[in-house]
N, C-alpha and C. Protein backbone atom coordinates (compact mmCIF):
# COMPACT_ATOMS: atom_id res chain seq x y z
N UNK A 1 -0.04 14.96 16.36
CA UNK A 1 -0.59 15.35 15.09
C UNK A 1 0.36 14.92 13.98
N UNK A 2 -0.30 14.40 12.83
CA UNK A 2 0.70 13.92 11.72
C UNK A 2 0.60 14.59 10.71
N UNK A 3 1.94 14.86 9.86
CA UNK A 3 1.87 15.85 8.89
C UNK A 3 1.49 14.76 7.56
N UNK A 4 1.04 15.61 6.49
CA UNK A 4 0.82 15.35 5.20
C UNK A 4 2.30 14.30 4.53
N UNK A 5 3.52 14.46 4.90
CA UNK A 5 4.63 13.79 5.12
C UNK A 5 4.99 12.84 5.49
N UNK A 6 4.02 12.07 7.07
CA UNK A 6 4.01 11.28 7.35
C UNK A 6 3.08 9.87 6.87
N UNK A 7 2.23 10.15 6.32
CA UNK A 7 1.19 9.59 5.30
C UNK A 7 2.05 8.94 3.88
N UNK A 8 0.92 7.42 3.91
CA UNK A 8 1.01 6.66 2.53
C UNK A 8 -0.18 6.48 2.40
N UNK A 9 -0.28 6.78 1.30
CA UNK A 9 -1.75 6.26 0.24
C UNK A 9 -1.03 4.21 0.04
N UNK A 10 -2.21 3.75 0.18
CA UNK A 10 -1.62 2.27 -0.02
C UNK A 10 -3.49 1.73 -0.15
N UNK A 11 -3.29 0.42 -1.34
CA UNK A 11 -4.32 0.04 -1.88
C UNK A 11 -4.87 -0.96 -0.41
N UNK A 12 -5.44 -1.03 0.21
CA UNK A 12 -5.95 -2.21 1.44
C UNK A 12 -6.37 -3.52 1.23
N UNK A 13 -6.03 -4.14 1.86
CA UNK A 13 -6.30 -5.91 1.17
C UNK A 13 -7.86 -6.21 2.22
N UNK A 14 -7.73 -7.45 2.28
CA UNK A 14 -8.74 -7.92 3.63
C UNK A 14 -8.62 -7.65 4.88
N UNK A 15 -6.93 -7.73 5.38
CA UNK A 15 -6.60 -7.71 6.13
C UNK A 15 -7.06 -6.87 6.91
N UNK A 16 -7.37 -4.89 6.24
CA UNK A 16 -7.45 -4.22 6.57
C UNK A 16 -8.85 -3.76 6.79
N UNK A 17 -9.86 -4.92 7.35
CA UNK A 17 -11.06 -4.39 6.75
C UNK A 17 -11.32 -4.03 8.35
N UNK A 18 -10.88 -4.45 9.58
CA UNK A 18 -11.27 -4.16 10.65
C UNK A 18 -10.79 -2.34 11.43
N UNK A 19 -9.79 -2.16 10.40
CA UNK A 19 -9.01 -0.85 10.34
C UNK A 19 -9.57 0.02 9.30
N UNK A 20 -10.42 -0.11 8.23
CA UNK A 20 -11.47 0.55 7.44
C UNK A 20 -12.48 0.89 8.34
N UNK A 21 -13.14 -0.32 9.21
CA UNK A 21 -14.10 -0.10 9.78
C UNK A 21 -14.28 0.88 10.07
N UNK A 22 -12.99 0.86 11.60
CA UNK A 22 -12.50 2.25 12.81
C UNK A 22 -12.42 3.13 12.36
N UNK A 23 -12.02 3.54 11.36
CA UNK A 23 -12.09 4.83 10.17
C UNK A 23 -13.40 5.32 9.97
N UNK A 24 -14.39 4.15 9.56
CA UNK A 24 -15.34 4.11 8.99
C UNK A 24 -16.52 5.05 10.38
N UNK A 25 -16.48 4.31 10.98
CA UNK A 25 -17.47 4.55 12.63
C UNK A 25 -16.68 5.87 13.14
N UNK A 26 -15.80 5.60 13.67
CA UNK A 26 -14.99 7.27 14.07
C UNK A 26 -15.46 8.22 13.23
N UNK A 27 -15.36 8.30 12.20
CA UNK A 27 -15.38 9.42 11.50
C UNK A 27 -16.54 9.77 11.20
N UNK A 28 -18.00 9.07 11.09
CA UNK A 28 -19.28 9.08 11.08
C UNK A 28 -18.90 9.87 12.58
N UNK A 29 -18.84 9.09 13.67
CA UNK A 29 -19.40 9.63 15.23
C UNK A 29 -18.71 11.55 15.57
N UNK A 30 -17.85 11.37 14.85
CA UNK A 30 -16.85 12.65 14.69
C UNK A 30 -17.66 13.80 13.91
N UNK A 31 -17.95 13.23 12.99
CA UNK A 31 -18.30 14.54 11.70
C UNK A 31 -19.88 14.80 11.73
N UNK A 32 -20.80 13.83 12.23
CA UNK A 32 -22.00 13.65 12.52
C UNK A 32 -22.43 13.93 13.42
N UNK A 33 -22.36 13.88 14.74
CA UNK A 33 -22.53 14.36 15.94
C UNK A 33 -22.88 15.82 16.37
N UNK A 34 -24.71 15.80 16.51
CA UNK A 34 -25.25 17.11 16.85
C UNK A 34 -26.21 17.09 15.49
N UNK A 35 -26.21 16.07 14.31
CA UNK A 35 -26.49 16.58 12.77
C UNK A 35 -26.94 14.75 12.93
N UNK A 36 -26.83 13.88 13.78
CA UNK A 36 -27.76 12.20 13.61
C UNK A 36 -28.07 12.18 14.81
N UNK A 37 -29.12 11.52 14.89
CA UNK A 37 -29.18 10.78 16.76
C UNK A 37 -28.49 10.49 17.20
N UNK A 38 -27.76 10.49 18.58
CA UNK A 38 -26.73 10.08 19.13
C UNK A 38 -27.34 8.97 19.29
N UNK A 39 -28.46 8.15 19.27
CA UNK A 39 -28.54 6.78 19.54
C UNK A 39 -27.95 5.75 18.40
N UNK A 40 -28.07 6.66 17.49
CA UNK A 40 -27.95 6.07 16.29
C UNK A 40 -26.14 5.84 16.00
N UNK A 41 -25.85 6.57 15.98
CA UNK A 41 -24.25 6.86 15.90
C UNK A 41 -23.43 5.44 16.92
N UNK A 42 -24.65 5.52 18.26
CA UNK A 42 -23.65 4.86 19.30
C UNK A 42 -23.83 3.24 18.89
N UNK A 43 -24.56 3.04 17.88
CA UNK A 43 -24.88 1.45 17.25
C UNK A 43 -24.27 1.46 16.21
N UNK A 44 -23.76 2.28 15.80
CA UNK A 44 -22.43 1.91 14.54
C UNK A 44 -21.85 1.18 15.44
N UNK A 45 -21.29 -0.17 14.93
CA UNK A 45 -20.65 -1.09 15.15
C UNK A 45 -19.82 -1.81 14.12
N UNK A 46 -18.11 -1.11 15.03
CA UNK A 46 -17.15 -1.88 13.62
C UNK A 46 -17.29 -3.30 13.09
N UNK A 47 -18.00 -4.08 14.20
CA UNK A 47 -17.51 -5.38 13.40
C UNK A 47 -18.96 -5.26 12.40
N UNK A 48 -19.58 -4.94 12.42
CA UNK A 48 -20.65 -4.67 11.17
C UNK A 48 -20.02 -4.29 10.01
N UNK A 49 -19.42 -3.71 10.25
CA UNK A 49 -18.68 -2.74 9.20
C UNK A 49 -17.04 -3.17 8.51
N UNK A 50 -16.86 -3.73 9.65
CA UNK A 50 -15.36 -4.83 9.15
C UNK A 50 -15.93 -5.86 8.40
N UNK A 51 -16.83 -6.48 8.47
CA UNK A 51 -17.54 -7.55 7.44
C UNK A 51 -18.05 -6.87 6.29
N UNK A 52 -18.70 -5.79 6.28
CA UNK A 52 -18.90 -5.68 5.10
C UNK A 52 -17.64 -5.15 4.40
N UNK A 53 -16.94 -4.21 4.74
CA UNK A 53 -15.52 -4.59 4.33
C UNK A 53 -14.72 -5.25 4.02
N UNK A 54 -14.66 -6.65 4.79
CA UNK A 54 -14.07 -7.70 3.99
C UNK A 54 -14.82 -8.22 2.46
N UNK A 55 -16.51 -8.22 2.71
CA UNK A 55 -16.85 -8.77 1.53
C UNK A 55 -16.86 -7.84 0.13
N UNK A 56 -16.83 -6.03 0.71
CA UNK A 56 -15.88 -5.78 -0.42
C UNK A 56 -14.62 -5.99 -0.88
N UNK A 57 -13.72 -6.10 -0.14
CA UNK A 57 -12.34 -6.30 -0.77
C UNK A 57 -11.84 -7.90 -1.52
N UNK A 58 -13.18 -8.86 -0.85
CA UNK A 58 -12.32 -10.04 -1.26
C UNK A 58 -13.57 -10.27 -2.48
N UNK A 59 -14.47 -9.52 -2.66
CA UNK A 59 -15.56 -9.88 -3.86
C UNK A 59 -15.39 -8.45 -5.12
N UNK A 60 -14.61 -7.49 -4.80
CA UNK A 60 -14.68 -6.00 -5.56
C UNK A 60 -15.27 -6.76 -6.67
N UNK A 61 -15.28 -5.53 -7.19
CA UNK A 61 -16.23 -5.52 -9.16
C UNK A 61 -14.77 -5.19 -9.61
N UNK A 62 -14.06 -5.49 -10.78
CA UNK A 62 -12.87 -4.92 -11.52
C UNK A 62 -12.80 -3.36 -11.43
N UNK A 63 -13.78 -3.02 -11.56
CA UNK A 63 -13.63 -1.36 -11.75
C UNK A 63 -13.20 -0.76 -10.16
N UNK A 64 -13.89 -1.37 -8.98
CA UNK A 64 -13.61 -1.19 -7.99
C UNK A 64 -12.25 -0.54 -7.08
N UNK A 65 -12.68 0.58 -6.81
CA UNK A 65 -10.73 1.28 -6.24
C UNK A 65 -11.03 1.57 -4.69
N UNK A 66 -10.15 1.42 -4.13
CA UNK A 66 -10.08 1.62 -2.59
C UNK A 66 -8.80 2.25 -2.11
N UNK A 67 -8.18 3.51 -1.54
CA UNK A 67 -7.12 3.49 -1.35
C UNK A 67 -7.47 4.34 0.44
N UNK A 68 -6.55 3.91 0.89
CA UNK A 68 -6.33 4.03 2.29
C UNK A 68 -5.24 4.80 2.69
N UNK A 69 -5.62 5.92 3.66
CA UNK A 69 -3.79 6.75 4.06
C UNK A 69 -4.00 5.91 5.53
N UNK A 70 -2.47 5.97 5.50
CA UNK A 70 -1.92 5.17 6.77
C UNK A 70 -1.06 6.12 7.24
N UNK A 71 -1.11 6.11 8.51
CA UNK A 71 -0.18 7.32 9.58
C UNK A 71 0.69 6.16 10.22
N UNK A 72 1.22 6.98 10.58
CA UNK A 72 2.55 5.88 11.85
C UNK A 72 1.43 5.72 12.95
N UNK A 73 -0.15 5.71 13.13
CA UNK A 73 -0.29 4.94 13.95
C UNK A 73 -1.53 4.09 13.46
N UNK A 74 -1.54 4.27 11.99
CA UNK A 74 -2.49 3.40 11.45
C UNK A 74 -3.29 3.67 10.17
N UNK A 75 -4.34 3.52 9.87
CA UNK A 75 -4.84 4.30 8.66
C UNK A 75 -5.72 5.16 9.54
N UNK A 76 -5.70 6.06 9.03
CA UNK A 76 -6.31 7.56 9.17
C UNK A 76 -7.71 7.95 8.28
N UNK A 77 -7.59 7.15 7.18
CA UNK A 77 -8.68 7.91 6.40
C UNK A 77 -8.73 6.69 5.09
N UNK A 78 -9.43 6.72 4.27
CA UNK A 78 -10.22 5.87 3.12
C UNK A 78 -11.01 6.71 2.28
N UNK A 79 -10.82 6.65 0.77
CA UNK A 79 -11.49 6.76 -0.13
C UNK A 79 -12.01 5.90 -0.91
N UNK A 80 -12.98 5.85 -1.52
CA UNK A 80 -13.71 4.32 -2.67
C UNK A 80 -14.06 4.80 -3.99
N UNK A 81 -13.97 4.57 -4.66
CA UNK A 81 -15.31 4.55 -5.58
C UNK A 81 -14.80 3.78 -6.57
N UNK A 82 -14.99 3.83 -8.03
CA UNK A 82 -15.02 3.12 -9.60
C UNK A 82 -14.12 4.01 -10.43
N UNK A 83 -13.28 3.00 -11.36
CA UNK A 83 -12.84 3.75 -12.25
C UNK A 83 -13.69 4.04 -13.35
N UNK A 84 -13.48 5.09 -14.01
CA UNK A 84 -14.24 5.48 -15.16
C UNK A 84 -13.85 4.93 -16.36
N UNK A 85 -14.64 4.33 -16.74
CA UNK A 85 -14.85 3.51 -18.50
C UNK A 85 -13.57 4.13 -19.36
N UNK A 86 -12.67 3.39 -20.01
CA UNK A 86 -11.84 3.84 -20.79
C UNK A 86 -10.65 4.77 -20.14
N UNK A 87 -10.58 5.28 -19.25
CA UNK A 87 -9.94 6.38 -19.29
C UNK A 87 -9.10 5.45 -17.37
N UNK A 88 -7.69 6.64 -17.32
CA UNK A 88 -7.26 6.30 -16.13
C UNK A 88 -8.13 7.28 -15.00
N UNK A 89 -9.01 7.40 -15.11
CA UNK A 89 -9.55 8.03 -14.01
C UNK A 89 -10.37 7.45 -13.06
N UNK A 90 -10.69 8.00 -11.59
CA UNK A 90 -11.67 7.17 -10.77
C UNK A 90 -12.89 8.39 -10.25
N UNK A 91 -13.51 7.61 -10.09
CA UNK A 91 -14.92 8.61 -9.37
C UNK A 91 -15.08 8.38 -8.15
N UNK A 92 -14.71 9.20 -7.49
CA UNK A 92 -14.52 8.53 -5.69
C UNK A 92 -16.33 8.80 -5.53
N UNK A 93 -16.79 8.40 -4.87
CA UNK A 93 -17.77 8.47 -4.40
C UNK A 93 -18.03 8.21 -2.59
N UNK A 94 -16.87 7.73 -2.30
CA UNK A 94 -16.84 8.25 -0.48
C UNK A 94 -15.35 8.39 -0.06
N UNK A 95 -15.31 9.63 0.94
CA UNK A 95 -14.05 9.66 1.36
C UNK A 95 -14.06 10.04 2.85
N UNK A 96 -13.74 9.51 3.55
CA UNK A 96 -13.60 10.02 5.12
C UNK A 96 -12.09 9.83 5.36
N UNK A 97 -12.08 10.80 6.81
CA UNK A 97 -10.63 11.02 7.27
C UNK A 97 -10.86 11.51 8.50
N UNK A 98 -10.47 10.82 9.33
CA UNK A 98 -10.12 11.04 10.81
C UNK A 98 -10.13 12.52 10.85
N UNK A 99 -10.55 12.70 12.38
CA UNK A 99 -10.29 14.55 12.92
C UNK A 99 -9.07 14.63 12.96
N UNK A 100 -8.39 13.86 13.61
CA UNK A 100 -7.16 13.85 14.07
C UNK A 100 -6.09 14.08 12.69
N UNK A 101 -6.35 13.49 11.53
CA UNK A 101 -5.64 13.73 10.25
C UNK A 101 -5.99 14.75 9.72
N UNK A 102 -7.16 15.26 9.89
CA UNK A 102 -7.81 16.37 8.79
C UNK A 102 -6.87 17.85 9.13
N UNK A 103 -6.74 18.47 8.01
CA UNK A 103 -6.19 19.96 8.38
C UNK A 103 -4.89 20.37 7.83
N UNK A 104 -4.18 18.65 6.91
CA UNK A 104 -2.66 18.82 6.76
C UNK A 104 -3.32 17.87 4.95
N UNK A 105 -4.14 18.43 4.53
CA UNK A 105 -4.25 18.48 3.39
C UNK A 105 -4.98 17.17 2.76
N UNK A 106 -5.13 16.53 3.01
CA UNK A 106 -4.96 15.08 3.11
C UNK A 106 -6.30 15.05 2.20
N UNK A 107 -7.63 15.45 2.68
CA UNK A 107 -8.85 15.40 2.33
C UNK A 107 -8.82 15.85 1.53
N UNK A 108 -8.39 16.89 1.55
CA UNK A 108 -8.28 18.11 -0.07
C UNK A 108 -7.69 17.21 -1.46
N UNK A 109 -6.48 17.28 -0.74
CA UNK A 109 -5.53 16.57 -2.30
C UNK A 109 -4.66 15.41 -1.58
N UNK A 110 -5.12 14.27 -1.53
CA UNK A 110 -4.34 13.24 -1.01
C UNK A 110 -2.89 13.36 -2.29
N UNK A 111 -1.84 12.82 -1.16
CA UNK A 111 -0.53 12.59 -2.46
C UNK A 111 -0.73 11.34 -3.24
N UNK A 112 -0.43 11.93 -4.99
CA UNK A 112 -0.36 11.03 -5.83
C UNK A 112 -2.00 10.68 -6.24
N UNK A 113 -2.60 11.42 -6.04
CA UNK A 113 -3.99 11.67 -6.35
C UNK A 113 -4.53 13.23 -6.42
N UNK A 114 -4.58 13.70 -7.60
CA UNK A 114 -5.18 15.64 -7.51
C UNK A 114 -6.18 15.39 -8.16
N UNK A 115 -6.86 16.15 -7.23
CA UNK A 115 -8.70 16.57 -8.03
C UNK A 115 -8.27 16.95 -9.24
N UNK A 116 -9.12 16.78 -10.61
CA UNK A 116 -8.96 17.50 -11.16
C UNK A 116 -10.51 18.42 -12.21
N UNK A 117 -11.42 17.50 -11.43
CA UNK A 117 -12.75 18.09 -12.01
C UNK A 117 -13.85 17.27 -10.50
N UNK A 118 -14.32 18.56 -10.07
CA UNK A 118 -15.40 18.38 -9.59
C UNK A 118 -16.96 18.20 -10.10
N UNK A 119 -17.34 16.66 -9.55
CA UNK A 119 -18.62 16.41 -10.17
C UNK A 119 -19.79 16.51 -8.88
N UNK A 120 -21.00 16.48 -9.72
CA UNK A 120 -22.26 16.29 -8.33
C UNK A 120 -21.61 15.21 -7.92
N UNK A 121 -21.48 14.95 -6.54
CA UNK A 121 -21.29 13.83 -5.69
C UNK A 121 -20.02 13.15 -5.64
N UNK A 122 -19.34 13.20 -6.78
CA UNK A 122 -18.01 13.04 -6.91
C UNK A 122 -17.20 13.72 -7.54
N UNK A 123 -15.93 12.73 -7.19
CA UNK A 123 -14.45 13.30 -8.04
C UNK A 123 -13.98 12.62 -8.79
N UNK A 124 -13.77 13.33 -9.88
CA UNK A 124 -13.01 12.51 -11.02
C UNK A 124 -11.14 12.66 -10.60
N UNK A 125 -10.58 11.42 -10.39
CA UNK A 125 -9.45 11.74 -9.69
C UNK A 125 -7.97 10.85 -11.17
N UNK A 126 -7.37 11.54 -11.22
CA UNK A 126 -6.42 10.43 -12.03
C UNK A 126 -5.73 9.42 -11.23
N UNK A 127 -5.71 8.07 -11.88
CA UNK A 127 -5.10 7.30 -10.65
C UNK A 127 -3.56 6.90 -10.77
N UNK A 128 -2.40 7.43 -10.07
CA UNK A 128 -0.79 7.52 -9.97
C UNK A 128 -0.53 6.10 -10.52
């Protein structure tokens, strides 16, 4: 188990789109399970999902934010969304995080990122 301590928030390039994926599918099959079809879940397929990952990271929109926690055995978890017009703030609009990470704060208040207004569907987050 890794503490809140052992974690970096770090922006993800391309590189990382096959390690977004695994994030991506794990954590659907994890948090979903009993609440989607298990047929459905078992056809999430990372490399589906590593491609579209790459063609976000190497096409983003400017406004576009992505930041990724990484554990000593990899990334653990991903947030996305847009920054907001004028201002240093972002609107996450998806965030997943491994079972295995969840519980040591991480989801709540990633470091160097604090909620600071809850919206329908998102968070307005300031960005460090």
């Amino acid at each position: 188990m890794e503490r809140l301590d052992d974690m970096l928030i770090v922006a993800p390039g391309p590189a990382d789109a096959a390690a977004l994926a695994q994030v991506h599918v794990t954590s659907w099959r994890e948090t979903y399970a009993g609440l989607l079809p298990t047929a459905y879940l078992a056809r999430m397929d990372t490399r589906v999902h590593a491609r579209r990952w790459l063609r976000q990271l190497t096409l983003a929109r400017p406004s576009a934010v992505v930041l990724a926690a990484e554990g000593r055995q990899g990334l653990v978890g991903y947030c996305a969304g847009d920054l907001v017009r004028d201002s240093r703030l972002a609107e996450v609009s998806t965030l997943y995080v491994l079972r295995s990470a969840q519980g040591h704060g991480l989801e709540h208040s990633p470091p160097k990122l604090q909620r600071i207004r809850h919206g329908v569907g998102s968070w307005r987050t300031p960005l460090a």
